[in-house]
N, C-alpha and C. Protein backbone atom coordinates (compact mmCIF):
# COMPACT_ATOMS: atom_id res chain seq x y z
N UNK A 1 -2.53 -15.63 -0.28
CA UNK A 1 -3.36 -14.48 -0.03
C UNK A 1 -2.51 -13.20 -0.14
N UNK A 2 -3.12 -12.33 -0.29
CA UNK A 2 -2.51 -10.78 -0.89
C UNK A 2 -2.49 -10.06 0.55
N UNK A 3 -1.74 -9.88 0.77
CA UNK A 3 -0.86 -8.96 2.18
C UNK A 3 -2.08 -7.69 1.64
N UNK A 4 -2.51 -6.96 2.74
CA UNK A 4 -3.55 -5.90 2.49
C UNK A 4 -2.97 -4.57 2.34
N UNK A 5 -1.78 -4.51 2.03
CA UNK A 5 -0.92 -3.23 1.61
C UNK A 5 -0.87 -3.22 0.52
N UNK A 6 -0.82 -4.71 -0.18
CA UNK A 6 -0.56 -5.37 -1.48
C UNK A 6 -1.09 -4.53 -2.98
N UNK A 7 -2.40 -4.26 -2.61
CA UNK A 7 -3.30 -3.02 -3.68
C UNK A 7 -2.35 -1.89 -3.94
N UNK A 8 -2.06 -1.04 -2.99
CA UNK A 8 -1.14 -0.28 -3.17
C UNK A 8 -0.25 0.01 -4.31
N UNK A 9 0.68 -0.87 -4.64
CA UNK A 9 1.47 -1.35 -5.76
C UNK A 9 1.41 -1.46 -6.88
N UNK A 10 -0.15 -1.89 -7.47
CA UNK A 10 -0.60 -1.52 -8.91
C UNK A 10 -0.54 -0.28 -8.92
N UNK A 11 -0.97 0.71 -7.82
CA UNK A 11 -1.68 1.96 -7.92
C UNK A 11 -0.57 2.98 -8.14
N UNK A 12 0.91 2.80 -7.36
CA UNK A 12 1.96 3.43 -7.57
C UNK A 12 2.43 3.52 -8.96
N UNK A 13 2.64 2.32 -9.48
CA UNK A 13 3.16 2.06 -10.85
C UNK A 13 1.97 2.74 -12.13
N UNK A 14 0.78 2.07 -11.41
CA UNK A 14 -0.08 2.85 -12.88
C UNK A 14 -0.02 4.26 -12.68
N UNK A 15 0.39 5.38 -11.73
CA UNK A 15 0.51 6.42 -11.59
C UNK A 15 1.51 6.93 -12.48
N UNK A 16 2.89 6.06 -11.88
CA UNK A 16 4.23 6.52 -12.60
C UNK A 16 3.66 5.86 -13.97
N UNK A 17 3.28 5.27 -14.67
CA UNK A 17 3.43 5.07 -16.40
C UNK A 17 3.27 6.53 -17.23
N UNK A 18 4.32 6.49 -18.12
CA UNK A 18 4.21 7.44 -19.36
C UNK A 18 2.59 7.42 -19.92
N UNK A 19 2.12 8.67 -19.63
CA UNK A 19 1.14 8.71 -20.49
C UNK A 19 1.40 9.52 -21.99
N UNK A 20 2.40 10.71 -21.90
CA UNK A 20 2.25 11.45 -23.12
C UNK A 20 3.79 10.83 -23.42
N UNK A 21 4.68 11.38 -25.00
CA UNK A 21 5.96 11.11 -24.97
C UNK A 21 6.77 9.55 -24.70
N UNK A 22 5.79 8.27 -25.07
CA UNK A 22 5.92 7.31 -24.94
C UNK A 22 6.74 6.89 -25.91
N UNK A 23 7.84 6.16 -25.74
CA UNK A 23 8.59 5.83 -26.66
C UNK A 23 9.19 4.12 -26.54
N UNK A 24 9.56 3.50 -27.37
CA UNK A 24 9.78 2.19 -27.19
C UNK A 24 11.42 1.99 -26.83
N UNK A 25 12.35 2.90 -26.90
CA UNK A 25 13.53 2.76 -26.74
C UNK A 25 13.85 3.57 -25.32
N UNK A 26 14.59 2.88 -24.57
CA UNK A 26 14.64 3.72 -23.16
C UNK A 26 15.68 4.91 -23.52
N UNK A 27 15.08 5.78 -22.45
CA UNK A 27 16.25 6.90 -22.51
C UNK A 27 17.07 7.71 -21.32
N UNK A 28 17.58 6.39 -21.62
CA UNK A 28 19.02 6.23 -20.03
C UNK A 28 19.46 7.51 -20.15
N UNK A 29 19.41 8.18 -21.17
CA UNK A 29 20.44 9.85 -21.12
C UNK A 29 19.63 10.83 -20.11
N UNK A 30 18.34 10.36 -19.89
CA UNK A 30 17.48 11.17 -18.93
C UNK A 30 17.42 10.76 -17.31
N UNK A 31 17.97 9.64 -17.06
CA UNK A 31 18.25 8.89 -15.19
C UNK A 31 19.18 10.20 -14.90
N UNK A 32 18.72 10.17 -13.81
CA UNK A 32 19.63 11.04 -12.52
C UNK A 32 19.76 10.27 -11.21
N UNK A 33 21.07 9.43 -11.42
CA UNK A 33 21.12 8.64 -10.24
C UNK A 33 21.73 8.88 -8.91
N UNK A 34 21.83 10.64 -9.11
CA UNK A 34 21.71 10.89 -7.64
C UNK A 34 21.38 11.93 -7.23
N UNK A 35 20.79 11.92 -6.23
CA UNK A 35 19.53 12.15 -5.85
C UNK A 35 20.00 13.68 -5.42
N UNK A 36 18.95 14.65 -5.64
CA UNK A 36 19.02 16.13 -5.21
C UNK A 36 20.01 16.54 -6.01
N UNK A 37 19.99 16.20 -7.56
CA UNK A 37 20.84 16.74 -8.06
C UNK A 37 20.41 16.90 -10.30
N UNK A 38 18.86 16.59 -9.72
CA UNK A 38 18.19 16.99 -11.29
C UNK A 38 17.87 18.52 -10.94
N UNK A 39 17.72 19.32 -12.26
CA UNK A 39 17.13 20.48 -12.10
C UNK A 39 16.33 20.38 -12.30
N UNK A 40 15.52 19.35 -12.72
CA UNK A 40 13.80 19.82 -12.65
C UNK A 40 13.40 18.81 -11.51
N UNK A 41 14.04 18.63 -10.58
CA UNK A 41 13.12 17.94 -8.93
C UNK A 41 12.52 19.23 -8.63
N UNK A 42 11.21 19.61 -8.24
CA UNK A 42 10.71 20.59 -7.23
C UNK A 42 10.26 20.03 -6.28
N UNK A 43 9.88 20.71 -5.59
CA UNK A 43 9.67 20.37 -4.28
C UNK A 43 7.72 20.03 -4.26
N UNK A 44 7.15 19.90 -5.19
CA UNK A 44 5.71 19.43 -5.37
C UNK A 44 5.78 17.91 -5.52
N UNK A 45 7.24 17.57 -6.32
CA UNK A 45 7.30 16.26 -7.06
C UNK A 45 7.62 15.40 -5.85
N UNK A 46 8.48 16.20 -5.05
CA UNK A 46 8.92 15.77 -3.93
C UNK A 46 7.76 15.04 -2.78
N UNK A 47 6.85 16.22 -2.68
CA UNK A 47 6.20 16.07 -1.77
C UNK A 47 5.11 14.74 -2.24
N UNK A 48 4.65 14.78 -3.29
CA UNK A 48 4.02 13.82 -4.08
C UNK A 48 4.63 12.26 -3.92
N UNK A 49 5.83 12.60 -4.03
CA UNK A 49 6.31 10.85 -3.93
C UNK A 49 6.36 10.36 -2.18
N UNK A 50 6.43 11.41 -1.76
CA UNK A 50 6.26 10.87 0.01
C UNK A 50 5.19 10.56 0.44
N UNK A 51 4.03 11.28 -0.06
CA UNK A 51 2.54 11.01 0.00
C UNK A 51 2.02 9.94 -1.22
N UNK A 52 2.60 8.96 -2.28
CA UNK A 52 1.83 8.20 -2.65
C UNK A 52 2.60 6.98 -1.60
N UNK A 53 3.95 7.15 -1.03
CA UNK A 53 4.25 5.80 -0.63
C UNK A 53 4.50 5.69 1.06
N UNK A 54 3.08 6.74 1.50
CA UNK A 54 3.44 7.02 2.87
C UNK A 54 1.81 5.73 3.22
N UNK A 55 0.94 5.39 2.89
CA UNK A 55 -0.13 4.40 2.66
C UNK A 55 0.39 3.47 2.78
N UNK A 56 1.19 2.93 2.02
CA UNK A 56 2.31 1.52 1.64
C UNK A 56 2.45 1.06 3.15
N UNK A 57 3.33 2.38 3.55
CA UNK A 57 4.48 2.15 4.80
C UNK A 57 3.62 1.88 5.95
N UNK A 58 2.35 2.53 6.12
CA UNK A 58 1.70 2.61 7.61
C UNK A 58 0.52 1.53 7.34
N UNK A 59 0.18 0.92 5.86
CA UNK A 59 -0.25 -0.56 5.90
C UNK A 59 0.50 -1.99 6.46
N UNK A 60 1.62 -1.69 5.84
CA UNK A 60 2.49 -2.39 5.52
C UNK A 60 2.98 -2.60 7.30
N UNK A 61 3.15 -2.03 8.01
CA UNK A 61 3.98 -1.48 9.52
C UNK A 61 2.70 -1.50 10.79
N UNK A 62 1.50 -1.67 10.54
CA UNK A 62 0.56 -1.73 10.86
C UNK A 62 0.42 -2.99 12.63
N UNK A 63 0.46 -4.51 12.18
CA UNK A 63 1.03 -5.47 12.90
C UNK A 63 1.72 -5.74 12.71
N UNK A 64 3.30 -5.14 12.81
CA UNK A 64 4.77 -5.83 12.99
C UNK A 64 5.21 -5.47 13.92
N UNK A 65 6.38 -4.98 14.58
CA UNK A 65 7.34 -4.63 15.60
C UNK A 65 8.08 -3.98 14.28
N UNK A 66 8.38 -2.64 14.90
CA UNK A 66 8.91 -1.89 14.84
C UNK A 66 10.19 -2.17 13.97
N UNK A 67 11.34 -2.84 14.33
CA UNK A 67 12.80 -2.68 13.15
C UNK A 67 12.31 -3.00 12.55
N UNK A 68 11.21 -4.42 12.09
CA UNK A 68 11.11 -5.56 11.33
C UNK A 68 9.79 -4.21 10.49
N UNK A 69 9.11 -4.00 10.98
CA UNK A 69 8.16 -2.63 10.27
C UNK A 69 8.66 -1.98 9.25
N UNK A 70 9.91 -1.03 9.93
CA UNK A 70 10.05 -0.25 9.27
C UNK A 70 10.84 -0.54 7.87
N UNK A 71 11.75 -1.61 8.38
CA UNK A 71 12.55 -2.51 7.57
C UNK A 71 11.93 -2.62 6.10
N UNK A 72 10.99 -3.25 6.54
CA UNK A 72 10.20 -3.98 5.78
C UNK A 72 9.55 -2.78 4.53
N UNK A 73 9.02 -2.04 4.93
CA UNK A 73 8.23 -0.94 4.23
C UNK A 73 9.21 -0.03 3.55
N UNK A 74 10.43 0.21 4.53
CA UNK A 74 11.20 1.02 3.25
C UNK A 74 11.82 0.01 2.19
N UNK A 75 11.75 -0.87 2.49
CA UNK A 75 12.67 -2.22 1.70
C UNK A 75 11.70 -2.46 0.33
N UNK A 76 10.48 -2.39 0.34
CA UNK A 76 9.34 -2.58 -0.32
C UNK A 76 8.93 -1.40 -0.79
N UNK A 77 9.25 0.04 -0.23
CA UNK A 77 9.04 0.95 -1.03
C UNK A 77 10.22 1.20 -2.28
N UNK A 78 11.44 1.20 -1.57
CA UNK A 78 12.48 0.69 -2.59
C UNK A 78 12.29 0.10 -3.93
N UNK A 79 11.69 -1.03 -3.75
CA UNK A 79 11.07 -1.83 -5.03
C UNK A 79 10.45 -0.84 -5.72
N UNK A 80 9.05 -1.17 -5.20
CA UNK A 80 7.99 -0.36 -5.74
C UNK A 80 8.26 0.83 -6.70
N UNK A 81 9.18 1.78 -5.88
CA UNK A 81 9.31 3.45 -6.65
C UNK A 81 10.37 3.19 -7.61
N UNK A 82 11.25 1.78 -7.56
CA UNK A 82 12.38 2.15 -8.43
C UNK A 82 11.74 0.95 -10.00
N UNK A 83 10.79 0.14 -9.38
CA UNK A 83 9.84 -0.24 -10.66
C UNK A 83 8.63 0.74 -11.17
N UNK A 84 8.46 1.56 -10.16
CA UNK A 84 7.91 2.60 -11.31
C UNK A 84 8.55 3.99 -11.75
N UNK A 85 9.70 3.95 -11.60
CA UNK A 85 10.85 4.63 -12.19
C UNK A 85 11.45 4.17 -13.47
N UNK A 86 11.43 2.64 -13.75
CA UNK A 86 12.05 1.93 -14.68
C UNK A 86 10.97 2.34 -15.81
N UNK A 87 9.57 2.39 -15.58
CA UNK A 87 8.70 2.72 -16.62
C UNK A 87 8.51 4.04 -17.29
N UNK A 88 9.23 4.93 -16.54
CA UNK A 88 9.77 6.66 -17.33
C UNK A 88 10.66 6.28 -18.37
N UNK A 89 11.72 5.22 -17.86
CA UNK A 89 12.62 5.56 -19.09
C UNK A 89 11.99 5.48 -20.45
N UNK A 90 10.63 4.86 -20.33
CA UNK A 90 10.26 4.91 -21.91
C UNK A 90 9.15 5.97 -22.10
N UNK A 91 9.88 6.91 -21.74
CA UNK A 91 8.82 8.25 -21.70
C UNK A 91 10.16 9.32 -22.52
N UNK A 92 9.53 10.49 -23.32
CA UNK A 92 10.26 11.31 -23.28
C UNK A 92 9.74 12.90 -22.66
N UNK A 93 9.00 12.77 -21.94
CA UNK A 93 8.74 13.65 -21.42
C UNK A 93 8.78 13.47 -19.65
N UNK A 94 8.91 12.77 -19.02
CA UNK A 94 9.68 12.06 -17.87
C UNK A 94 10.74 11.72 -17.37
N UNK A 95 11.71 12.27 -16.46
CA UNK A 95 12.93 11.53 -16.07
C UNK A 95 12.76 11.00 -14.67
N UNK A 96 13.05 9.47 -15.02
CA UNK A 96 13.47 8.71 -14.05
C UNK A 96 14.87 9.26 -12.76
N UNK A 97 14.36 9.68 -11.88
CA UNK A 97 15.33 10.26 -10.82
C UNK A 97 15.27 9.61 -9.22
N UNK A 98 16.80 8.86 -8.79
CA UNK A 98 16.84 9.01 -7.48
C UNK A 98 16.21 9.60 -6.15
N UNK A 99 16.25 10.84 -6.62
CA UNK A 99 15.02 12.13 -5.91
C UNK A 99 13.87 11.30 -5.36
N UNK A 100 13.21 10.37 -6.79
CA UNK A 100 12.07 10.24 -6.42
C UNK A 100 11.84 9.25 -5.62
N UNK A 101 12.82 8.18 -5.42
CA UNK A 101 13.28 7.14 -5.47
C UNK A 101 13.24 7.02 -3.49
N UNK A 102 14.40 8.54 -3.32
CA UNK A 102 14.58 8.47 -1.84
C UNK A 102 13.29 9.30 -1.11
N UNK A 103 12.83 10.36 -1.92
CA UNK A 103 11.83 10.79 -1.40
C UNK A 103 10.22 9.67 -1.12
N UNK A 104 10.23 8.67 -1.89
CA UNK A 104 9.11 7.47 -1.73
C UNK A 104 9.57 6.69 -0.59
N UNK A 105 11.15 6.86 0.01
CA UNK A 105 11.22 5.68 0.50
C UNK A 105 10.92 6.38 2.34
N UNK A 106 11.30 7.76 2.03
CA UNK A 106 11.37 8.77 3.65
C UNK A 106 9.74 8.68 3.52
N UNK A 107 8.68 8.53 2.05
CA UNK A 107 7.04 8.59 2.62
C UNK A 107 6.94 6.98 3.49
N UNK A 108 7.23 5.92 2.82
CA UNK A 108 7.04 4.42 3.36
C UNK A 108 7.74 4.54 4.87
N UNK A 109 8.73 5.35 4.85
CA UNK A 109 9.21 5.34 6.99
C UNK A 109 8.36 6.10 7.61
N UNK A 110 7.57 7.42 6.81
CA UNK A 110 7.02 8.17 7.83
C UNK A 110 5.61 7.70 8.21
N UNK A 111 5.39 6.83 7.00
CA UNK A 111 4.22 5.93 7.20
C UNK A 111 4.30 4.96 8.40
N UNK A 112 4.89 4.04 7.85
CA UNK A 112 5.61 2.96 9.22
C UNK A 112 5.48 3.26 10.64
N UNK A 113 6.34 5.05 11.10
CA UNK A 113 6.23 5.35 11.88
C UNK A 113 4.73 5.92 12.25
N UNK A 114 4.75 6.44 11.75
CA UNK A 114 3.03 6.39 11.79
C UNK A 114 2.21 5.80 12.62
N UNK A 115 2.57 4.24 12.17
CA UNK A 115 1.29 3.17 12.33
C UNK A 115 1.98 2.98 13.55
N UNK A 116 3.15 2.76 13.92
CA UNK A 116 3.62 2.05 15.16
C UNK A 116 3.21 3.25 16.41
N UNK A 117 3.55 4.22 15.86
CA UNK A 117 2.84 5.00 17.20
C UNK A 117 1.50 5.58 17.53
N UNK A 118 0.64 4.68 16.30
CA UNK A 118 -0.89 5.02 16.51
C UNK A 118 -0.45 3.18 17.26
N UNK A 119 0.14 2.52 17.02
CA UNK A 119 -0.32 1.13 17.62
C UNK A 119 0.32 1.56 18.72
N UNK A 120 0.77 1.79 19.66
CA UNK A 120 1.46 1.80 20.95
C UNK A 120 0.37 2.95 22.15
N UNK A 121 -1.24 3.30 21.21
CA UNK A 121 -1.80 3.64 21.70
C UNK A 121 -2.72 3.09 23.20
């Protein structure tokens, strides 16, 4: 059976796919593998990746305990944002960046936290 956070995950990735500038050869010359340090991160892109994988985190963190919660959701947002990061590289109008990577993973904790302190209600 499909964990009910599980939906989520198509929805991230079909977001991140290249729609324009699709190309069949990756273009590793465009990764920025560390983070807060592309010039085109703004702070919209930013806010965007915390809010598609802040759902994830406070599904996901919902009935667990807390380390094992949060654990869990940034561990799984991890995945998630850095497999739909892998699908820019075949974009040329997209760069695959860290940025987005850590900013998805601070939405999946603030989510997490979230849920645990609506559950401790």
């Amino acid at each position: 059976m499909r964990p009910k956070w599980g939906w989520w995950v198509p929805v991230v990735i079909a977001l991140s796919l290249p729609v324009f500038g699709f190309t069949r050869h990756p273009q590793w010359s465009r990764v920025h593998l560390v983070p807060f340090t592309d010039p085109e991160d703004k702070l919209r892109d930013q806010l965007a990746n915390i809010g598609m994988l802040l759902p994830l985190g406070y599904l996901y963190a919902r009935r667990r305990p807390m380390p094992r919660a949060l654990a869990g959701a940034v561990g799984w947002a991890a995945v998630v944002s850095i497999a739909a990061e892998a699908t820019q590289l075949f974009s040329t109008e997209r760069n695959p960046s860290a940025t987005d990577v850590a900013m998805a993973i601070c939405g999946a904790g603030i989510g997490a936290a979230i849920a645990r302190l609506r559950g401790l209600d």
